[in-house]
PDB file of N, CA and C in Angstrom:
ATOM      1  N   UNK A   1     -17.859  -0.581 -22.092  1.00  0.00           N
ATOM      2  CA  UNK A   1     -16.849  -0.220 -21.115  1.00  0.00           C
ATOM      3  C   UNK A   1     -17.512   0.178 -19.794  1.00  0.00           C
ATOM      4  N   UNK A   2     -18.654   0.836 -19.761  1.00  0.00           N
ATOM      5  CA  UNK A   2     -19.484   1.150 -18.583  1.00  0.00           C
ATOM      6  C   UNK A   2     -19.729  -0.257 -17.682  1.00  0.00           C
ATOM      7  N   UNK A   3     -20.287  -0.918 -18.422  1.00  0.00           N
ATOM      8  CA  UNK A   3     -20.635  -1.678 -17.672  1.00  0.00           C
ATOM      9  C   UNK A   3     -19.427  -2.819 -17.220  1.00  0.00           C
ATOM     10  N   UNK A   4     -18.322  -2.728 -17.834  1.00  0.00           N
ATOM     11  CA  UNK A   4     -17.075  -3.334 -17.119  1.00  0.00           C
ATOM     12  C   UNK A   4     -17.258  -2.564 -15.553  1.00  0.00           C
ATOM     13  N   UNK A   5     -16.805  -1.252 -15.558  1.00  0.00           N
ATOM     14  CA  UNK A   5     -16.720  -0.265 -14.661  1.00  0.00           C
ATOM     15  C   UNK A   5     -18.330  -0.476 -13.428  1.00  0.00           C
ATOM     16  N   UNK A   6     -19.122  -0.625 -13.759  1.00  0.00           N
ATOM     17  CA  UNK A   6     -20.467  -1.261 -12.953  1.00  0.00           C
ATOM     18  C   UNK A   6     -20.112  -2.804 -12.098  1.00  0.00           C
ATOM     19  N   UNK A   7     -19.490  -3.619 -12.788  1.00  0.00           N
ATOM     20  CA  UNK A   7     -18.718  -4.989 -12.642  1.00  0.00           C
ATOM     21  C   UNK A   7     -17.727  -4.819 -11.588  1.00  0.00           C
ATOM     22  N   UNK A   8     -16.945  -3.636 -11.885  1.00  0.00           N
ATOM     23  CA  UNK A   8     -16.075  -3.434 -10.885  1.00  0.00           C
ATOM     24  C   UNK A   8     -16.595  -3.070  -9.366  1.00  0.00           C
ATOM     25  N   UNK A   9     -17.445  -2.122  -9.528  1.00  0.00           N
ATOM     26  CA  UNK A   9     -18.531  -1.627  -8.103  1.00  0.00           C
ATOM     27  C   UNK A   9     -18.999  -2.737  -7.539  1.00  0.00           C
ATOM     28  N   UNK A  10     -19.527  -3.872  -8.692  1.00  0.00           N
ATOM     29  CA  UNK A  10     -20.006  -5.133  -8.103  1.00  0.00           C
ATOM     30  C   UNK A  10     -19.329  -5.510  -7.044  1.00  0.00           C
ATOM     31  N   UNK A  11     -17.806  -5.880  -7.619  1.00  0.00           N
ATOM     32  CA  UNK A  11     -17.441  -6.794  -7.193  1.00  0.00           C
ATOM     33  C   UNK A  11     -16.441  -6.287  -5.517  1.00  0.00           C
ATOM     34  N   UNK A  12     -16.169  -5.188  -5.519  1.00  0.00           N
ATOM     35  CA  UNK A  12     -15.948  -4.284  -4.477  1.00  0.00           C
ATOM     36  C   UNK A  12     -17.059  -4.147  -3.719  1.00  0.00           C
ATOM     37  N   UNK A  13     -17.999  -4.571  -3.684  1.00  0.00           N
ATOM     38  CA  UNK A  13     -19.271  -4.510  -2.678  1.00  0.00           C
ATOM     39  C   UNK A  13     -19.001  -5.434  -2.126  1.00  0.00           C
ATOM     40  N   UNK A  14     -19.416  -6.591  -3.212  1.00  0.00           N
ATOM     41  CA  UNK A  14     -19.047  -8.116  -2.602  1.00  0.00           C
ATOM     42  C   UNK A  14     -17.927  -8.426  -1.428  1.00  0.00           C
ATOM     43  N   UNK A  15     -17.352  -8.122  -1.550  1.00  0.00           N
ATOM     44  CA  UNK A  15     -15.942  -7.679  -0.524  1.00  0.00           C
ATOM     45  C   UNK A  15     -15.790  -6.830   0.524  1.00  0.00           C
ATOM     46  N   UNK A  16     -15.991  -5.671   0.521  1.00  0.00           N
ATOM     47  CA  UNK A  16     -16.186  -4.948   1.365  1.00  0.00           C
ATOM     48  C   UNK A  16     -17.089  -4.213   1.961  1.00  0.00           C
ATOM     49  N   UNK A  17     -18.411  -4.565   0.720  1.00  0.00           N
ATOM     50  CA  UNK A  17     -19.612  -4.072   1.606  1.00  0.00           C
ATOM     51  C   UNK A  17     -20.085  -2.852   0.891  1.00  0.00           C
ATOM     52  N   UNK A  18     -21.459  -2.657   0.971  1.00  0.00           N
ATOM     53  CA  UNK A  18     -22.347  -1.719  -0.204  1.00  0.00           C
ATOM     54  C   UNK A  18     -21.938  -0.546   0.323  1.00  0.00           C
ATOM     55  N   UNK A  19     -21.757   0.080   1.543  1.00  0.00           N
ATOM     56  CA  UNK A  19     -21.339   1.192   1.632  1.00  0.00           C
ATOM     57  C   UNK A  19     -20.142   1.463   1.748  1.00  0.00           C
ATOM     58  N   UNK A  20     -19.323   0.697   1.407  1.00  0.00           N
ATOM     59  CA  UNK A  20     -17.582   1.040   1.155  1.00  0.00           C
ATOM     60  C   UNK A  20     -17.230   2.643   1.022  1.00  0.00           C
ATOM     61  N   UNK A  21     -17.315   3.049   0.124  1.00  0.00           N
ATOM     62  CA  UNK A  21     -17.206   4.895  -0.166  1.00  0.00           C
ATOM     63  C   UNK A  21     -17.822   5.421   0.675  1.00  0.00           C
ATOM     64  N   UNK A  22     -18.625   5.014   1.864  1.00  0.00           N
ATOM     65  CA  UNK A  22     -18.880   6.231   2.569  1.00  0.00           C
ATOM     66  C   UNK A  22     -18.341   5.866   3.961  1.00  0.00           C
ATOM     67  N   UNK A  23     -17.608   4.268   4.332  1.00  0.00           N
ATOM     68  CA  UNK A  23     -17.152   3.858   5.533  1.00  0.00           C
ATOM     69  C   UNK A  23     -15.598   4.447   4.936  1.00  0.00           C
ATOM     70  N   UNK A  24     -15.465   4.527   3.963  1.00  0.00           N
ATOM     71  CA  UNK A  24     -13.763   4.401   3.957  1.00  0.00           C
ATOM     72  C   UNK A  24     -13.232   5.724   3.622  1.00  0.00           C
ATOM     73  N   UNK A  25     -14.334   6.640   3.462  1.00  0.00           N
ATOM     74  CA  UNK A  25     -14.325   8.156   2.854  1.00  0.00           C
ATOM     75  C   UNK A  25     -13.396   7.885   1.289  1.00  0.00           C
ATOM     76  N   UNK A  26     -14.344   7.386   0.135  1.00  0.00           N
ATOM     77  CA  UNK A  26     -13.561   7.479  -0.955  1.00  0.00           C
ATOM     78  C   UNK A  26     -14.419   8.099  -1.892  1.00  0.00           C
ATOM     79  N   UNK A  27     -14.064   8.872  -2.843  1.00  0.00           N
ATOM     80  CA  UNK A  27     -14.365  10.135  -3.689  1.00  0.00           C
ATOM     81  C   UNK A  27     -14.939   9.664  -5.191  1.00  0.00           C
ATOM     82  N   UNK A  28     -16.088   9.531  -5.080  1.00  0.00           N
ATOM     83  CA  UNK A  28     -16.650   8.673  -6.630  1.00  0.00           C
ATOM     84  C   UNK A  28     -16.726   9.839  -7.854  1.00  0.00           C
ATOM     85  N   UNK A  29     -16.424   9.759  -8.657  1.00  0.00           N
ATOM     86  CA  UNK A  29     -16.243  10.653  -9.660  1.00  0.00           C
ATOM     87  C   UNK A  29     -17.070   9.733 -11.228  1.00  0.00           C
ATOM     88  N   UNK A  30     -17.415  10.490 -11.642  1.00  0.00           N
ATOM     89  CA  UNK A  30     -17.822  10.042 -13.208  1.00  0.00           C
ATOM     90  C   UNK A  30     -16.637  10.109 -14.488  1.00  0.00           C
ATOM     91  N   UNK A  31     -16.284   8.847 -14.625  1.00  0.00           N
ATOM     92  CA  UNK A  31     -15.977   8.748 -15.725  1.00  0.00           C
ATOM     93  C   UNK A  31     -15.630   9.065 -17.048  1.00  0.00           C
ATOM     94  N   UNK A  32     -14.885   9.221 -18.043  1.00  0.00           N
ATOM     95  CA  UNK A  32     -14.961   9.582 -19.483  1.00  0.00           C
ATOM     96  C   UNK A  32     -15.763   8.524 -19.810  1.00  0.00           C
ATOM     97  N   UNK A  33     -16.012   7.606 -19.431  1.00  0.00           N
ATOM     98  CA  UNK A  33     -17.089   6.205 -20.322  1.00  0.00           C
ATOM     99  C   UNK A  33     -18.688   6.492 -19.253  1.00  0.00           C
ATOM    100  N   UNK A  34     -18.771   7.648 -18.544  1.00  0.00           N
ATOM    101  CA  UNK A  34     -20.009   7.730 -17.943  1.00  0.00           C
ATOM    102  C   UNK A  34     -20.775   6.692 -16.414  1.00  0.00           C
ATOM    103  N   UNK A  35     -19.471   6.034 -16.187  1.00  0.00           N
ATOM    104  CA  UNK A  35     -19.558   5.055 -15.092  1.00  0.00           C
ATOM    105  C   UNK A  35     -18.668   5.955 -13.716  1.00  0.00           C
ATOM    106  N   UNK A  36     -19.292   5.774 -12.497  1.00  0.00           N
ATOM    107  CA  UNK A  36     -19.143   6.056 -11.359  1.00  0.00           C
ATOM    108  C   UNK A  36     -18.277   5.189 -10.862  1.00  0.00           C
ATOM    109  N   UNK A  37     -16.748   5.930 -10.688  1.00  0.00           N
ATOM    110  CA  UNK A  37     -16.171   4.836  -9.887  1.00  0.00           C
ATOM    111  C   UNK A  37     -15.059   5.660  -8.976  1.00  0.00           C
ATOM    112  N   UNK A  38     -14.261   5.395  -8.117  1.00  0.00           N
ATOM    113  CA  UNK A  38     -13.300   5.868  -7.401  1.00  0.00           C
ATOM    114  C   UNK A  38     -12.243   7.069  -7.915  1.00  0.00           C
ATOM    115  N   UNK A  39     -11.808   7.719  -7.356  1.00  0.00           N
ATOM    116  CA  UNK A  39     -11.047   8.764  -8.048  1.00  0.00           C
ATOM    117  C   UNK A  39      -9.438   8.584  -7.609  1.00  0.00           C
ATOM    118  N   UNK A  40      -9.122   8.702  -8.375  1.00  0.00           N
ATOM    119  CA  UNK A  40      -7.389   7.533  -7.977  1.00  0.00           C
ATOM    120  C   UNK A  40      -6.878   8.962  -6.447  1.00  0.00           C
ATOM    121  N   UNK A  41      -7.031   9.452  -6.495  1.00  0.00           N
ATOM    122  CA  UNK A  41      -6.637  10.603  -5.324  1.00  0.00           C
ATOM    123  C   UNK A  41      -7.485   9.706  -4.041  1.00  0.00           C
ATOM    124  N   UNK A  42      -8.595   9.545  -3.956  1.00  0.00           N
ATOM    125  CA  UNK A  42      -9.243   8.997  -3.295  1.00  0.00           C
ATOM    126  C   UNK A  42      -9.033   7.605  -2.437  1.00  0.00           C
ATOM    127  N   UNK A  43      -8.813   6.490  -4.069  1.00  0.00           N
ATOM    128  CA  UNK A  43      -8.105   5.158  -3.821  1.00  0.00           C
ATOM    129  C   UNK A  43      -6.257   5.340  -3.123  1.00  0.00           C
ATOM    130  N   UNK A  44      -5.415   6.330  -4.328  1.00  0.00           N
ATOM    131  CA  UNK A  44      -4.139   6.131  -3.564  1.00  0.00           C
ATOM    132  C   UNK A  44      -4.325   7.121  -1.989  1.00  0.00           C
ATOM    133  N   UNK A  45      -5.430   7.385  -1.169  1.00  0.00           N
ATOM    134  CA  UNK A  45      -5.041   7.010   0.309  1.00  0.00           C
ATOM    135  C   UNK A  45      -5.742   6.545   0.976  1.00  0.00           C
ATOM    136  N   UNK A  46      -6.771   5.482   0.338  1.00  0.00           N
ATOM    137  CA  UNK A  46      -7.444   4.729   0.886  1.00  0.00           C
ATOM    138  C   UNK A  46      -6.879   3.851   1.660  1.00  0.00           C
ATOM    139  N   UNK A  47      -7.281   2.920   2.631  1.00  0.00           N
ATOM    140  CA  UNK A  47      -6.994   1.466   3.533  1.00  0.00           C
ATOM    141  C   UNK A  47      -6.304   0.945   2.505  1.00  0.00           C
ATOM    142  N   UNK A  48      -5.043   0.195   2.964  1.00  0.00           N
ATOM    143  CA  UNK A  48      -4.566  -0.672   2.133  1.00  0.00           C
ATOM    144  C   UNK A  48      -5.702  -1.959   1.708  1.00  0.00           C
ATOM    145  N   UNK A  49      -6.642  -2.236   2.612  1.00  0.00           N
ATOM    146  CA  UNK A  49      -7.833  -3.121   2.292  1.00  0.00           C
ATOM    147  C   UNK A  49      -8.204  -2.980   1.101  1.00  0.00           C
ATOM    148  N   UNK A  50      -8.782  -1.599   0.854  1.00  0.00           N
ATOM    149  CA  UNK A  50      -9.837  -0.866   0.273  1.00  0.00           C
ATOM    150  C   UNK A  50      -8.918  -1.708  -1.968  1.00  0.00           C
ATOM    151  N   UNK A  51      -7.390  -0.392  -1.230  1.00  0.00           N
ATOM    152  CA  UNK A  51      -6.521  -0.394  -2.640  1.00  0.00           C
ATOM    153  C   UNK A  51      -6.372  -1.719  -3.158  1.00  0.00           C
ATOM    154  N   UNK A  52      -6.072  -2.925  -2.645  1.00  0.00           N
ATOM    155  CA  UNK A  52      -6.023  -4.070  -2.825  1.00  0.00           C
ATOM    156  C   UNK A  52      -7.316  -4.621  -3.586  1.00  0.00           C
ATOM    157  N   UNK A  53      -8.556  -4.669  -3.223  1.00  0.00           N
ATOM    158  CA  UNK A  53      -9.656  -5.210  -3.634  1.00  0.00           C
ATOM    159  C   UNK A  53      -9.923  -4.568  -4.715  1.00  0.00           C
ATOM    160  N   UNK A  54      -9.790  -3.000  -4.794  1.00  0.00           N
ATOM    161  CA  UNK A  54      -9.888  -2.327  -6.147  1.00  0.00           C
ATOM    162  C   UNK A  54      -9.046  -2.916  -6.766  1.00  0.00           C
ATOM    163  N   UNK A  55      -7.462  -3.200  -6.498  1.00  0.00           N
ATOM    164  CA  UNK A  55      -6.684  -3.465  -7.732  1.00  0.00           C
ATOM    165  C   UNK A  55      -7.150  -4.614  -8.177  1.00  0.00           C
ATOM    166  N   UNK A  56      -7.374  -5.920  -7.523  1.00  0.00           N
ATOM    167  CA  UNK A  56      -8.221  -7.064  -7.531  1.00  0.00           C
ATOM    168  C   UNK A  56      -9.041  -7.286  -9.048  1.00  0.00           C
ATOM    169  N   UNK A  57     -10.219  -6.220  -8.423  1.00  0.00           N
ATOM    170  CA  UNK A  57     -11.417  -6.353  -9.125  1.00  0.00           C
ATOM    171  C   UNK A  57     -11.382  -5.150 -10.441  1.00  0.00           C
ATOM    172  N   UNK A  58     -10.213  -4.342 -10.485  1.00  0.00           N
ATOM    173  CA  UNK A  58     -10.125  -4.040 -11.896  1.00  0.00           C
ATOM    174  C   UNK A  58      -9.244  -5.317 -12.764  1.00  0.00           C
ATOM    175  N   UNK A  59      -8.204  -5.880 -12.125  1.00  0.00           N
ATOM    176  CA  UNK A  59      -7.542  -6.813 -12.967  1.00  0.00           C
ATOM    177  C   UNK A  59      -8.651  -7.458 -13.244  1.00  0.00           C
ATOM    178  N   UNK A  60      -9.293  -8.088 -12.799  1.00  0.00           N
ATOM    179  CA  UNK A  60     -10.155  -8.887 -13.124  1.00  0.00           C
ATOM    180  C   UNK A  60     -10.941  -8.799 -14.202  1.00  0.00           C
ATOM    181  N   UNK A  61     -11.452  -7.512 -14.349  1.00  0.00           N
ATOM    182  CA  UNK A  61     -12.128  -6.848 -15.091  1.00  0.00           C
ATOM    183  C   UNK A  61     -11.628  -6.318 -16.421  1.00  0.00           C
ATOM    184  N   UNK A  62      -9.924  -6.538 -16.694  1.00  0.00           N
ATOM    185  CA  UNK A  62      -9.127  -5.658 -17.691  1.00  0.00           C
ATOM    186  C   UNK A  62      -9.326  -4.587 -17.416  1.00  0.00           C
ATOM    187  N   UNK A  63      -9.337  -3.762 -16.625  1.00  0.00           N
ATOM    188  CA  UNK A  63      -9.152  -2.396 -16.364  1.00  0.00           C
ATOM    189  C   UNK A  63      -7.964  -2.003 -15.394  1.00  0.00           C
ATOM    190  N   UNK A  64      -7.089  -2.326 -15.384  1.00  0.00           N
ATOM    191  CA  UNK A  64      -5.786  -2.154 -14.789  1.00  0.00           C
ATOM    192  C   UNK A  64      -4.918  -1.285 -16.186  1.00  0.00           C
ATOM    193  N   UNK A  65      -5.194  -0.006 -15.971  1.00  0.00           N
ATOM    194  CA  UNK A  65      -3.633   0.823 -16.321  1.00  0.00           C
ATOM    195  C   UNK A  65      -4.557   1.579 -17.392  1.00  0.00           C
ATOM    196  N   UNK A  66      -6.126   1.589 -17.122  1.00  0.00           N
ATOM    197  CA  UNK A  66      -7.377   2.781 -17.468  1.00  0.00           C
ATOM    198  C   UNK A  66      -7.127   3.929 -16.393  1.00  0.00           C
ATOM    199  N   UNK A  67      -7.198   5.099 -16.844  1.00  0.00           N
ATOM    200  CA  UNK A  67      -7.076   6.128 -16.105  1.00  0.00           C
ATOM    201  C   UNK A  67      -8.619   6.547 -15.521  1.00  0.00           C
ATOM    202  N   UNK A  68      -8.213   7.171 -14.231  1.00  0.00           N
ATOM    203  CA  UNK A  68      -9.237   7.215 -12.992  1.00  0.00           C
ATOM    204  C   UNK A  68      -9.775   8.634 -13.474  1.00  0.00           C
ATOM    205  N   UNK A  69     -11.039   8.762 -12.732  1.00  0.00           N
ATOM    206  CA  UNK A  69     -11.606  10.499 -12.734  1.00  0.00           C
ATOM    207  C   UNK A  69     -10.419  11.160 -11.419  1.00  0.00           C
TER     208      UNK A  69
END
């Protein structure tokens, strides 16, 4: 499951760029599976850009309707 969640960071780079979380001010939190990823407080007031590519690249990933840190 971690490394789904690593997949996801991937693929949100790819898109918006390696420093995304610190251009878009979004709040990385650790996981119950030990993976670093967005904190839904963070994402729901992110750029609509930002929310889109996350929702994107979790569908993608089967992680759509996993709960956030």
């Amino acid at each position: 499951m971690a490394e789904r969640y690593l997949d996801v960071q991937r693929c949100i780079e790819r898109t918006i760029g390696k420093q995304w979380p610190q251009k878009y001010g979004i709040v990385l939190a650790r996981n119950q599976w030990g993976a670093i990823e967005a904190t839904e407080r963070s994402i729901d007031t992110a750029p609509q850009a930002v929310r889109m590519t996350d929702l994107r690249c979790r569908r993608q990933l089967s992680l759509t309707g996993e709960p956030r840190p």
